[in-house]
N, C-alpha and C. Protein backbone atom coordinates (compact mmCIF):
# COMPACT_ATOMS: atom_id res chain seq x y z
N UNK A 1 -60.05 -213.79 -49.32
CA UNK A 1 -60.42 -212.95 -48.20
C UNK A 1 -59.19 -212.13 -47.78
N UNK A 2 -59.37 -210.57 -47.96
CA UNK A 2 -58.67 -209.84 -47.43
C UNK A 2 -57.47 -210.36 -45.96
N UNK A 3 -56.31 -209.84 -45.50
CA UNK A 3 -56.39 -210.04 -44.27
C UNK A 3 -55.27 -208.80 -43.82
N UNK A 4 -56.13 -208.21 -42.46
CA UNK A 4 -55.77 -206.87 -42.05
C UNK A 4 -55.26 -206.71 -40.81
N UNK A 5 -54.23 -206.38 -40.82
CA UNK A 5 -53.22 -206.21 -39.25
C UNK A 5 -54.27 -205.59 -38.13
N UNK A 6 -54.36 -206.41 -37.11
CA UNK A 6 -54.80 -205.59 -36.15
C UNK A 6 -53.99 -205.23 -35.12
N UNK A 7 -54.16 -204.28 -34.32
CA UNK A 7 -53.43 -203.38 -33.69
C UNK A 7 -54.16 -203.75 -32.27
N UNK A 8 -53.66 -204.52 -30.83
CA UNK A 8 -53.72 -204.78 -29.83
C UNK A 8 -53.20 -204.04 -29.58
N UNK A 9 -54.24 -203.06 -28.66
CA UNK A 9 -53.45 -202.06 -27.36
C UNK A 9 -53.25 -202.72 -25.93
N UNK A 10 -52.66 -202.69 -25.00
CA UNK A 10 -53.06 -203.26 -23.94
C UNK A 10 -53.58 -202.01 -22.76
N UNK A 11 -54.66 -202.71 -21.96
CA UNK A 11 -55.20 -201.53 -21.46
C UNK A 11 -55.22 -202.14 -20.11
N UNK A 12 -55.61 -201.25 -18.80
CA UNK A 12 -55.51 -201.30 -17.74
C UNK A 12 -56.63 -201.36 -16.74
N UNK A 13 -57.22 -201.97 -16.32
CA UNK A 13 -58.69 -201.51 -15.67
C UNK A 13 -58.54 -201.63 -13.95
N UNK A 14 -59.09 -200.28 -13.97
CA UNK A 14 -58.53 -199.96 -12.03
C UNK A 14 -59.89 -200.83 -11.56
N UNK A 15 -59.41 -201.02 -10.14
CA UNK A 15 -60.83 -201.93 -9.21
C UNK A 15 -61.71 -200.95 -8.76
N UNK A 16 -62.77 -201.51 -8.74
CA UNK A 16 -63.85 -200.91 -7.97
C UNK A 16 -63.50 -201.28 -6.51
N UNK A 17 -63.70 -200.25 -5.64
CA UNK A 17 -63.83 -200.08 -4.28
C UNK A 17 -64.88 -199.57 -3.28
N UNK A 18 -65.28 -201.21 -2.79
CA UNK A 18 -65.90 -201.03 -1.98
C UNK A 18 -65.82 -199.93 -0.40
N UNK A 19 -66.66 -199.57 -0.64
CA UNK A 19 -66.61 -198.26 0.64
C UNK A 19 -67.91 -198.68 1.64
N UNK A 20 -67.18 -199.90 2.63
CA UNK A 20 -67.76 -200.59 3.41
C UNK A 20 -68.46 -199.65 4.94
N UNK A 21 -67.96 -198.53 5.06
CA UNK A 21 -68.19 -197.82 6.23
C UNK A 21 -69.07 -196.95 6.28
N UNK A 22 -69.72 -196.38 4.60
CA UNK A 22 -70.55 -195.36 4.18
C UNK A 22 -71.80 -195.97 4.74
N UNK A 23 -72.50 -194.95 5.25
CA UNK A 23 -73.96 -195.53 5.87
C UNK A 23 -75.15 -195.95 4.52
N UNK A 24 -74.98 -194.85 3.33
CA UNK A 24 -75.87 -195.07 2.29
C UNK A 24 -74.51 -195.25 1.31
N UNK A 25 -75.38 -195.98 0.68
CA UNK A 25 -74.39 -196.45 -0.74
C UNK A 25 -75.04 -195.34 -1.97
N UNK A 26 -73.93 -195.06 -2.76
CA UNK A 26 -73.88 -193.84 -3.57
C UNK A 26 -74.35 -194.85 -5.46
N UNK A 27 -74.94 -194.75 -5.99
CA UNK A 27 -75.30 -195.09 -7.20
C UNK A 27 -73.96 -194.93 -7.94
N UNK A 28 -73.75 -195.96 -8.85
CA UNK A 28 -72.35 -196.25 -9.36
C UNK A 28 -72.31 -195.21 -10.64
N UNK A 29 -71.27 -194.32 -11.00
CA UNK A 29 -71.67 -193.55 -12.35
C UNK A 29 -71.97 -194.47 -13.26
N UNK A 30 -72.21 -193.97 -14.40
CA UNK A 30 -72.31 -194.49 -15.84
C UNK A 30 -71.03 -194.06 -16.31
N UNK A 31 -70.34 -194.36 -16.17
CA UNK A 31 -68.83 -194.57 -16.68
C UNK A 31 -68.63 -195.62 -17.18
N UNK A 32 -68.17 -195.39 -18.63
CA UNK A 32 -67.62 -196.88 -19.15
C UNK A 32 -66.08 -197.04 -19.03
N UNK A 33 -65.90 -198.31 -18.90
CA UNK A 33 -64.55 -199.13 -18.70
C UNK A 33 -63.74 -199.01 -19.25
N UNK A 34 -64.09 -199.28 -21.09
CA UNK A 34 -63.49 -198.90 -22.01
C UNK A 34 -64.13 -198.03 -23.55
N UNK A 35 -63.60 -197.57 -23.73
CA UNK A 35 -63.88 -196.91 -24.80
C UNK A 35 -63.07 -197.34 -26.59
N UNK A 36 -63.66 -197.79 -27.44
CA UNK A 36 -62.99 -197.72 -28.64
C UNK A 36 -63.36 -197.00 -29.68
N UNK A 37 -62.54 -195.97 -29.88
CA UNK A 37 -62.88 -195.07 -31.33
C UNK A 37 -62.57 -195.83 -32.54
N UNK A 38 -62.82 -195.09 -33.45
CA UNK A 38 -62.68 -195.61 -35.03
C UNK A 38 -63.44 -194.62 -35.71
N UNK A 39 -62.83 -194.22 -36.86
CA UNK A 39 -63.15 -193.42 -37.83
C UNK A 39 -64.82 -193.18 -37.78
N UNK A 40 -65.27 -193.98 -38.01
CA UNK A 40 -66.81 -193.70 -38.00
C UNK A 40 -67.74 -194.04 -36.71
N UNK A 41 -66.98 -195.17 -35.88
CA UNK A 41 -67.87 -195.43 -34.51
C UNK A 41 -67.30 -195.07 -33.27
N UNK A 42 -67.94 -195.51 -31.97
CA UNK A 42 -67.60 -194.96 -30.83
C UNK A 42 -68.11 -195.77 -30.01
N UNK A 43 -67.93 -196.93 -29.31
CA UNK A 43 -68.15 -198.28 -28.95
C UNK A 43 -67.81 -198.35 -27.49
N UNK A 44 -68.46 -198.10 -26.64
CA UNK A 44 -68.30 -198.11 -24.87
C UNK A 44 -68.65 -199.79 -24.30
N UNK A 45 -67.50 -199.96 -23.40
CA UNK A 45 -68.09 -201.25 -22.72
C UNK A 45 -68.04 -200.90 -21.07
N UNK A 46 -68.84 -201.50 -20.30
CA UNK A 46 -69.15 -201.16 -19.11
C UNK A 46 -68.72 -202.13 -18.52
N UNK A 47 -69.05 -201.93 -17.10
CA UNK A 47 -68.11 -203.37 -16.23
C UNK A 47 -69.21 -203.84 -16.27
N UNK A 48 -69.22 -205.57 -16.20
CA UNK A 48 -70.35 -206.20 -16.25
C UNK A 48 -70.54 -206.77 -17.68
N UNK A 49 -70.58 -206.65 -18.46
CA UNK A 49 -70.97 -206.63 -20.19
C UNK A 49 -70.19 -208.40 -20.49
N UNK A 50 -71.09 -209.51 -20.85
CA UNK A 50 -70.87 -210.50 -21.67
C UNK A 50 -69.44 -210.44 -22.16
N UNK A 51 -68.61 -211.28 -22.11
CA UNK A 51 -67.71 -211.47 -22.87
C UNK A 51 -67.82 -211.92 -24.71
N UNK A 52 -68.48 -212.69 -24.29
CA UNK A 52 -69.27 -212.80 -25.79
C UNK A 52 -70.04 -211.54 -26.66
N UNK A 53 -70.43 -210.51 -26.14
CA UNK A 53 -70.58 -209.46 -26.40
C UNK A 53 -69.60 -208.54 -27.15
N UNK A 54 -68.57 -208.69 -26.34
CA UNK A 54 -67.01 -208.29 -26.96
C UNK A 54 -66.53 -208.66 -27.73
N UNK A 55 -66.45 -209.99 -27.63
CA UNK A 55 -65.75 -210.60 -29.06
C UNK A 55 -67.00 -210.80 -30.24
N UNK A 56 -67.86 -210.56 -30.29
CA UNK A 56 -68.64 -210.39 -31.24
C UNK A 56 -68.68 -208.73 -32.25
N UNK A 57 -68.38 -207.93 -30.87
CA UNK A 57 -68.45 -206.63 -31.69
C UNK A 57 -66.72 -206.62 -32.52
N UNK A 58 -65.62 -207.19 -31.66
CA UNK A 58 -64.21 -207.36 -32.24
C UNK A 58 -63.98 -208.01 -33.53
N UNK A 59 -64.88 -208.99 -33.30
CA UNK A 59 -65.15 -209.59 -35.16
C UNK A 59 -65.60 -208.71 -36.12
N UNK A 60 -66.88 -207.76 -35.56
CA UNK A 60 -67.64 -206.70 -36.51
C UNK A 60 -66.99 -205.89 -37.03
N UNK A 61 -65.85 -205.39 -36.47
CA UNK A 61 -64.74 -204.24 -36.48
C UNK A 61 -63.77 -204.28 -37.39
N UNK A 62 -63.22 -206.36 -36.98
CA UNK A 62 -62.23 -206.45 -37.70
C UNK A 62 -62.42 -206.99 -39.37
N UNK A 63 -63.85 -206.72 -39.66
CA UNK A 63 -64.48 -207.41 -40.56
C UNK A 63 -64.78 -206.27 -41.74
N UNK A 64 -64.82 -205.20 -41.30
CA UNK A 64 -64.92 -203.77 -42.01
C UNK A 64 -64.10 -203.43 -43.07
């Protein structure tokens, strides 16, 4: 079995802020958290998303 350097970036994720004083609450964008490119894919994770989710697609990736 092959074995292939992977490349850990470290990344930063700002907080969500609650805006306790607004009379109506504003619908959260669809903004994802993180983003990973790669030659052929384009892989968004959102806040909220399984951890197991992640490391399942990180295996798929590093398995290519």
């Amino acid at each position: 079995m092959p074995t292939t350097k992977l490349t850990i970036v470290p990344v930063t994720l700002d907080p969500i802020i609650n805006n306790l004083s607004s009379v109506t609450s504003q619908p959260q964008a669809h903004v994802p958290s993180c983003i990973i490119k790669s030659t052929d894919v384009e892989i968004s994770f959102f806040n909220g998303v399984d951890e197991h989710i992640i490391q399942v697609i990180m295996r798929e990736l590093s398995s290519r």
